[in-house]
Protein backbone atom coordinates (compact mmCIF):
# COMPACT_ATOMS: atom_id res chain seq x y z
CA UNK A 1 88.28 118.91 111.71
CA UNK A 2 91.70 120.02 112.38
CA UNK A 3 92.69 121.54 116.19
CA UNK A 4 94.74 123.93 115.43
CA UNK A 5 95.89 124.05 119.98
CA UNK A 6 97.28 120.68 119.06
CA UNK A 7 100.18 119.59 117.06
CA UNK A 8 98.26 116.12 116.83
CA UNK A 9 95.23 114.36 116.21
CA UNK A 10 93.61 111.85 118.56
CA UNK A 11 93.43 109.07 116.23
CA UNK A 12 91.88 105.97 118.43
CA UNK A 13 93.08 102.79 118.07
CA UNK A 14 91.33 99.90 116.43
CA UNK A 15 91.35 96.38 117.30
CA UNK A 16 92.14 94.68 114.09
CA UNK A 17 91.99 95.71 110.31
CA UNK A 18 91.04 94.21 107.01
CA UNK A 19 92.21 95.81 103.86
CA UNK A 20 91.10 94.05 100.73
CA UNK A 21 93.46 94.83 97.90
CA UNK A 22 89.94 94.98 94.93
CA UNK A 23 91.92 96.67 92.24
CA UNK A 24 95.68 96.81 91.07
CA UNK A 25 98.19 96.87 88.93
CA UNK A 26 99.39 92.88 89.46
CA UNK A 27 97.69 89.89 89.42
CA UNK A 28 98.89 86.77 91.19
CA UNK A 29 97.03 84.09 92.00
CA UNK A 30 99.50 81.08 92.24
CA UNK A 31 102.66 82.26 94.99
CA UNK A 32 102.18 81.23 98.15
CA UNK A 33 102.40 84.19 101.03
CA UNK A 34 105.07 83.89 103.55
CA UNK A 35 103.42 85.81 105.87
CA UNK A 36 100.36 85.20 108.33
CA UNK A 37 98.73 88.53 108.20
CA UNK A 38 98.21 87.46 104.13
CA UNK A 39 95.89 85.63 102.43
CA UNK A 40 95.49 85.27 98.65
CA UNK A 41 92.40 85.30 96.79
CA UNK A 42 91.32 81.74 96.76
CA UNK A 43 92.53 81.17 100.33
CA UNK A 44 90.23 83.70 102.08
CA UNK A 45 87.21 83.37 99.97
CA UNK A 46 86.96 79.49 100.14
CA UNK A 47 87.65 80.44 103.98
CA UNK A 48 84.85 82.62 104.51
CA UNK A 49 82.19 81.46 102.39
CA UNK A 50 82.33 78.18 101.88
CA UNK A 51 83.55 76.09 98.95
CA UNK A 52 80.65 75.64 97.29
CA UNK A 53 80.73 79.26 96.71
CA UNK A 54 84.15 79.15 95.71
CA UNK A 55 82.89 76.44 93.37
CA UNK A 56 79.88 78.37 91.80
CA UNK A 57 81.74 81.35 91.82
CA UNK A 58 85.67 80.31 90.65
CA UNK A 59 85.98 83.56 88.40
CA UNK A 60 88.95 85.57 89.23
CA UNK A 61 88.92 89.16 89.97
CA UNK A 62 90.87 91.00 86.98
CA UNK A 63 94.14 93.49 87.29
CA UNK A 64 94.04 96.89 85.34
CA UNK A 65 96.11 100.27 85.76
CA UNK A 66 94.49 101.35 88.65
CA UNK A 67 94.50 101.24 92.66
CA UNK A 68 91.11 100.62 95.17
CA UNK A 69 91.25 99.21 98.68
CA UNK A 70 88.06 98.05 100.74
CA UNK A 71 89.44 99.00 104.25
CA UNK A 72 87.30 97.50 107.31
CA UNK A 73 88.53 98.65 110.68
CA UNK A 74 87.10 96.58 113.92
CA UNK A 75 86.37 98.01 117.19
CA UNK A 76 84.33 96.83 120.12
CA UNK A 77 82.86 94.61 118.22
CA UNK A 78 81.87 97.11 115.56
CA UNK A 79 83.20 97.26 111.92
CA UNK A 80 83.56 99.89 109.70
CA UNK A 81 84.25 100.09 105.97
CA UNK A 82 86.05 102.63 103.89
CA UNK A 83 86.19 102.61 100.09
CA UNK A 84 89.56 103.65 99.07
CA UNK A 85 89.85 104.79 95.93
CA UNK A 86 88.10 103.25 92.88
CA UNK A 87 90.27 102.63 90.09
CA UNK A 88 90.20 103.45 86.32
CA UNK A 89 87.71 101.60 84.32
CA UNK A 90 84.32 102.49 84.91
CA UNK A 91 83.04 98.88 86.25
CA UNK A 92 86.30 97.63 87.76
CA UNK A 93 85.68 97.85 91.57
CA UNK A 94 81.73 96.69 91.65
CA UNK A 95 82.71 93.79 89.30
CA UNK A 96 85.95 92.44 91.17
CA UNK A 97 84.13 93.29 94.26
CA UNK A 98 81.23 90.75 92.96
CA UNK A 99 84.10 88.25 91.97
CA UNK A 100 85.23 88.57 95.35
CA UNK A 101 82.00 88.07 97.52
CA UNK A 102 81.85 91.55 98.87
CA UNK A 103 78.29 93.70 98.58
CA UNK A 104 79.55 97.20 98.15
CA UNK A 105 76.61 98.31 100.26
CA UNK A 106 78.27 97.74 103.08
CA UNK A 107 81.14 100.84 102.58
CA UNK A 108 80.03 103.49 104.72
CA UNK A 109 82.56 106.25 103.33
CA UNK A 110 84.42 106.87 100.37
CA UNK A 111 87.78 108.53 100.46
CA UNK A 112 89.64 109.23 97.14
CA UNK A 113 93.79 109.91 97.46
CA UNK A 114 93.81 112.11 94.37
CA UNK A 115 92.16 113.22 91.38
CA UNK A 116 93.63 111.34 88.57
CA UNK A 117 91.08 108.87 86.50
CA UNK A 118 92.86 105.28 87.48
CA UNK A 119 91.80 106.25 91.02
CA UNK A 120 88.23 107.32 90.41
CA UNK A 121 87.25 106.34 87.24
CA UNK A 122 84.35 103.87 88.80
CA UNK A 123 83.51 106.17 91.66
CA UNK A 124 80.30 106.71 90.10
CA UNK A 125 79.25 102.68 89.37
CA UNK A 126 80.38 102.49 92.87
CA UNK A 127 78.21 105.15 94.54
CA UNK A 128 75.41 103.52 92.75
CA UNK A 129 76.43 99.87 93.56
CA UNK A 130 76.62 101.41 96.85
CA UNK A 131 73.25 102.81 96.62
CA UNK A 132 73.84 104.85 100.29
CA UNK A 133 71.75 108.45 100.35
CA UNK A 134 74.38 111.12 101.36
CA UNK A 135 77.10 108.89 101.48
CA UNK A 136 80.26 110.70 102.82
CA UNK A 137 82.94 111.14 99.94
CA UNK A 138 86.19 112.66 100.73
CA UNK A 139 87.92 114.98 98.30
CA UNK A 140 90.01 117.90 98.12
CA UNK A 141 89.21 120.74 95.61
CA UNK A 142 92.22 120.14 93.40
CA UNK A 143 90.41 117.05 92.18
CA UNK A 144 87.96 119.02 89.87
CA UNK A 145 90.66 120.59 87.88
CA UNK A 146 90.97 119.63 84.14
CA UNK A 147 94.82 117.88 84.40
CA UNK A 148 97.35 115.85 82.28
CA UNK A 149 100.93 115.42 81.51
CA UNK A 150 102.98 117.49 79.05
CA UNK A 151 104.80 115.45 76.47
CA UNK A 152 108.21 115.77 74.85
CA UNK A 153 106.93 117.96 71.96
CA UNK A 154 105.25 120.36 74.22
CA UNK A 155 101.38 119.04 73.32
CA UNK A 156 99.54 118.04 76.65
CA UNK A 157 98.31 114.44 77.46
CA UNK A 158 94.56 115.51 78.67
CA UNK A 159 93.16 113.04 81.58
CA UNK A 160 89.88 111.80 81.73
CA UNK A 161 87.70 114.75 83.90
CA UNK A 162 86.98 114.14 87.15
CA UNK A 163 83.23 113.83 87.39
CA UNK A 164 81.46 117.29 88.00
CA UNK A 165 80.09 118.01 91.35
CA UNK A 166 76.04 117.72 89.61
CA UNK A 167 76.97 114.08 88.86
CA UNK A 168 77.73 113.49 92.81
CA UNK A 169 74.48 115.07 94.04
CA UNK A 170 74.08 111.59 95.54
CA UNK A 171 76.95 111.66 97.53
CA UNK A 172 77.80 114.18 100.90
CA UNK A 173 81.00 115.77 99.48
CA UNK A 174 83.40 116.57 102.02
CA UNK A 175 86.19 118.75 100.70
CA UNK A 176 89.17 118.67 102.92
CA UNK A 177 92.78 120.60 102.98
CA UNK A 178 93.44 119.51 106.70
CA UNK A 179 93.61 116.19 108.11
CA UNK A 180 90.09 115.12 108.66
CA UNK A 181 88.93 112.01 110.90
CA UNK A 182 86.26 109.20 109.81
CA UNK A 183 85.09 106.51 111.37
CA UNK A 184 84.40 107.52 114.64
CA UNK A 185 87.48 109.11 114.87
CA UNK A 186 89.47 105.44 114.13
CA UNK A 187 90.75 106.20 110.32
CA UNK A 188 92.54 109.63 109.44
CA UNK A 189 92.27 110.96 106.02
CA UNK A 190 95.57 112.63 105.98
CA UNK A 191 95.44 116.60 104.70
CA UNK A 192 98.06 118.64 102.84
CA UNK A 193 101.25 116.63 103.09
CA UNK A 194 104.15 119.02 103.39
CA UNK A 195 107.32 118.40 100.53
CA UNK A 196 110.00 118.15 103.28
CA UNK A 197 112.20 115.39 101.47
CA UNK A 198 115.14 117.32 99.62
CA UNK A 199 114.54 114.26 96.77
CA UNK A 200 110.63 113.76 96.55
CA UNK A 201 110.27 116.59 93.98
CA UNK A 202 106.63 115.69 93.15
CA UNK A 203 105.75 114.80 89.12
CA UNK A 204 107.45 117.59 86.95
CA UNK A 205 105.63 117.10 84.08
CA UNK A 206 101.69 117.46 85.47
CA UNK A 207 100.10 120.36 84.46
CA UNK A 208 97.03 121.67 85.25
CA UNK A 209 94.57 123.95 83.07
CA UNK A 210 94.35 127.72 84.74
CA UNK A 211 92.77 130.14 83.68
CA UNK A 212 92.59 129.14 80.32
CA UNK A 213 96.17 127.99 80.22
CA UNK A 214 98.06 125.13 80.87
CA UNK A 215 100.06 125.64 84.08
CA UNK A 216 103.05 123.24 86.27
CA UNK A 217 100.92 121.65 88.87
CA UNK A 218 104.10 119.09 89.81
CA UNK A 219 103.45 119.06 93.65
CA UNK A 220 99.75 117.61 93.54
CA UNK A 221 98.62 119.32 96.73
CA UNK A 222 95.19 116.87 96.50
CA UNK A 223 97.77 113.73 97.29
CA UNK A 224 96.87 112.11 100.71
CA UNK A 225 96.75 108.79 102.30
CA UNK A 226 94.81 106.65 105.13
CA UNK A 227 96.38 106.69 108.78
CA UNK A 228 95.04 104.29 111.03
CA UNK A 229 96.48 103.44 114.63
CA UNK A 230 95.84 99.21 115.17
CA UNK A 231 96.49 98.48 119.06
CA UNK A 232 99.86 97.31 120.13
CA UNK A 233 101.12 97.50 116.66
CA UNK A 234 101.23 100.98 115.60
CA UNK A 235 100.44 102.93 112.49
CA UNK A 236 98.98 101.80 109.21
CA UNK A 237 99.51 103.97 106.05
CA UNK A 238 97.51 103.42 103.09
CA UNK A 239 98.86 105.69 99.68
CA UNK A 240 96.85 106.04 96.70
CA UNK A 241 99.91 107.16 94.13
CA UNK A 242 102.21 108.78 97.13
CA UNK A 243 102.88 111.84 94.76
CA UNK A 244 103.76 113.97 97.89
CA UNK A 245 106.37 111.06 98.35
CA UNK A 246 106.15 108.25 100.70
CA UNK A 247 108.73 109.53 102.84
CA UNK A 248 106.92 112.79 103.04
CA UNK A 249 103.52 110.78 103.72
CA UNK A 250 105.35 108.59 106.40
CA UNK A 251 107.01 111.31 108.25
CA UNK A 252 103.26 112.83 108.63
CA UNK A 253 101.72 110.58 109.80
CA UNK A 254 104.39 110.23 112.53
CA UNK A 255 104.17 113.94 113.10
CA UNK A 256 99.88 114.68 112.84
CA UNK A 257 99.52 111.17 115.20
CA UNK A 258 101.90 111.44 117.65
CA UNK A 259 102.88 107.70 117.11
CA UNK A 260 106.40 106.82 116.10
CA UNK A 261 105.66 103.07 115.29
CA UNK A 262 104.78 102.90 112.01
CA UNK A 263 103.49 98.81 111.36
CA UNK A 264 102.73 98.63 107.91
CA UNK A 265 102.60 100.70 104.71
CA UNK A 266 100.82 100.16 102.20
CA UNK A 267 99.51 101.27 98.59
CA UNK A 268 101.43 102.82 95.15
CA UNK A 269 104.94 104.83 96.42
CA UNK A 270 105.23 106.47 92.66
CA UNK A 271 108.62 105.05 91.70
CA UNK A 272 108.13 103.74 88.43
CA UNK A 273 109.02 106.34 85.37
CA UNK A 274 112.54 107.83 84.45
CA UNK A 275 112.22 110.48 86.54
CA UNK A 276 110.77 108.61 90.18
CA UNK A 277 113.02 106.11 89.27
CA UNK A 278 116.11 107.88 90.39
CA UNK A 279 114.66 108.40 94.02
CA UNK A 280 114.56 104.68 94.84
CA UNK A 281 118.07 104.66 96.44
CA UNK A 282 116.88 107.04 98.89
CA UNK A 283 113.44 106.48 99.26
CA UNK A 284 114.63 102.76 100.07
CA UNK A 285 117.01 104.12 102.84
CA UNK A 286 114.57 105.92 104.38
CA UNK A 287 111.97 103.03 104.46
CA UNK A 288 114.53 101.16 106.21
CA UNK A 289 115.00 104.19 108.65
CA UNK A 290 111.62 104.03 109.31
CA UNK A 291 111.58 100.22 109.52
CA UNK A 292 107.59 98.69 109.03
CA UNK A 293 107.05 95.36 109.65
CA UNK A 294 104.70 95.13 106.47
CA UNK A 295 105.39 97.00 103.03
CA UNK A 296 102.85 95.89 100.89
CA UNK A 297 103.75 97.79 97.02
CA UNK A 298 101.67 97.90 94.81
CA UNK A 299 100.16 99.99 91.67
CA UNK A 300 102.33 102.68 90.86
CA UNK A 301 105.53 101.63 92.71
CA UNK A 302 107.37 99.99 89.87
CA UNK A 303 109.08 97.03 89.20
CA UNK A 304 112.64 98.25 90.12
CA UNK A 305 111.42 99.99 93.58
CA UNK A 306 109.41 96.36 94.61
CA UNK A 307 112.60 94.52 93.33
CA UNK A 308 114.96 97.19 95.78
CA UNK A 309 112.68 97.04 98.39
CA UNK A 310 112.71 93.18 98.54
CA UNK A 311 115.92 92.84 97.87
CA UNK A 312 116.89 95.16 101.30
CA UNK A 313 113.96 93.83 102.99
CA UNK A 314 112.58 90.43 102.35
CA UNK A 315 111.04 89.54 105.66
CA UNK A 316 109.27 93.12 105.14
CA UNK A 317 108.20 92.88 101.78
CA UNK A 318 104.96 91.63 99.74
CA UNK A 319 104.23 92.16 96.48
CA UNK A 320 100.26 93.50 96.24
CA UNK A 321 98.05 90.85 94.02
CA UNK A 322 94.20 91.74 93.39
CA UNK A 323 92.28 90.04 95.50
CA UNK A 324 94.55 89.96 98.03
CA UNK A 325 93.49 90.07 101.79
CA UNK A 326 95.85 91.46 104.60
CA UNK A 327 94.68 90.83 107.83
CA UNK A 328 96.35 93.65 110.17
């Protein structure tokens, strides 16, 4: 819940954090990381169960348009999991995550960024797979609005429906505008983020339907990320599609937190398409302003904003794969 005496929230720190990269856009399983805090697919699996289970179970999680993270945060001792997003095909996260070793059972939380279908299309396979009565599931109430995209001609490219709230009577909906902390108060579900940016102008053509008509939605007010605060390090960002801009969601984080170190970000920055496209220059600047040791791109950031971004930061940058494991 949001303290509204504060200008802040009292995010604790963790001791270390796992994020598990189960659905993207890219699939990699060959390139060699340059950095510690990254281990491929193969490398981690073989690592942590064996290679006879490597052996008996050799097939490779698959890539599709679409963006889920399994986030474990460690404390004390303690661990905690958080289901970020769930991608677009119906099966894709409880499959990859069976290609990958992990039982689902053990997220206690879901948390989706936004409402469009390539990051919730298998929240329902994976509340079952999950099979957790009342299982918390963070959303905002844009999310249940029918959306799409207008095209050139003026028609409107419908998107899939988010599911209705009678299909997650399974689930403990908790529908958030403000910033709202989960796991005991050690991951931050960031609210609202506030346009502040004079060049992250949202996604023009969304549209949502109102009131029987089809309405400009461009600034996607359902749009937030994952904050997390890892000791000695600083602050972790995780971004579904960053359609508030990542600048925007950066600059948040900074500001809700308190913390001015910001370690690593990670997730889709929405660069890719003609119109996103022409905010790289800046959005690169600014990410260089802000200066992360880790920028981990994936999904929706585009081929031209991971080539900038490497380009102007190579000891910074990493290229998301599926079944990647970053080790924070």
């Amino acid at each position: 819940m949001r303290n509204t005496e504060l200008e802040y929230f009292k995010i604790d720190e963790v001791d270390g954090l796992e994020v598990i990269s189960l659905l993207d856009n890219s699939a990699d399983f060959l390139s060699t990381p340059e950095r510690k805090e990254v281990q491929h697919f193969r490398e981690w699996t073989r690592k942590r169960y064996g290679g006879e289970w490597a052996s008996a179970n050799s097939k490779l999680p698959f890539a599709e348009h679409g963006f889920s993270m399994l986030i474990r945060t460690f404390r004390e001792g303690k661990s905690t999991s958080i289901l970020f997003d769930t991608g677009s095909s119906s099966n894709g996260v409880t499959e990859n995550a069976r290609r990958m070793g992990i039982n689902l059972k053990e997220v206690e939380t879901i948390v989706l960024s936004h409402g469009h279908y390539d990051h919730f299309g298998g929240l329902l396979s994976s509340l079952d797979a999950i099979g957790r009565a009342n299982l918390p599931l963070v959303v905002h109430e844009d999310m249940f609005k029918t959306r799409g995209v207008i095209n050139p001609d003026g028609t409107i490219r419908v998107y899939p429906e988010f599911p209705r709230k009678g299909e997650l009577s399974a689930a403990k909906l908790i529908v958030a505008k403000q910033p709202y902390l989960i796991a005991n108060a050690g991951v931050l579900v960031a609210g609202e983020i506030p346009r502040e940016t004079n060049f992250e102008k949202g996604y023009p053509q969304h549209r949502a339907l109102m009131n029987g008509l089809w309405q400009p939605d461009p600034l996607l007010l359902d749009d937030r990320a994952i904050i997390i605060n890892v000791q000695a390090k600083g602050l972790v960002v995780i971004s579904g599609c960053a359609h508030a801009g990542i600048i925007n969601t950066l600059n948040y984080a900074k500001r809700i937190t308190g913390i001015a170190e910001v370690y690593a970000v990670i997730g889709g920055f929405h660069l890719a398409g003609k119109d996103a496209e022409t905010r790289i220059p800046k959005s690169v600047e600014e990410i260089q302003r802000i200066d992360p040791a880790i920028i981990v791109a994936a999904h929706c950031t585009g081929w031209r904003a991971k080539c900038a971004i490497a380009n102007n930061m190579p000891k910074k940058f990493i290229w998301n794969s599926v079944g990647t494991l970053y080790k924070l």
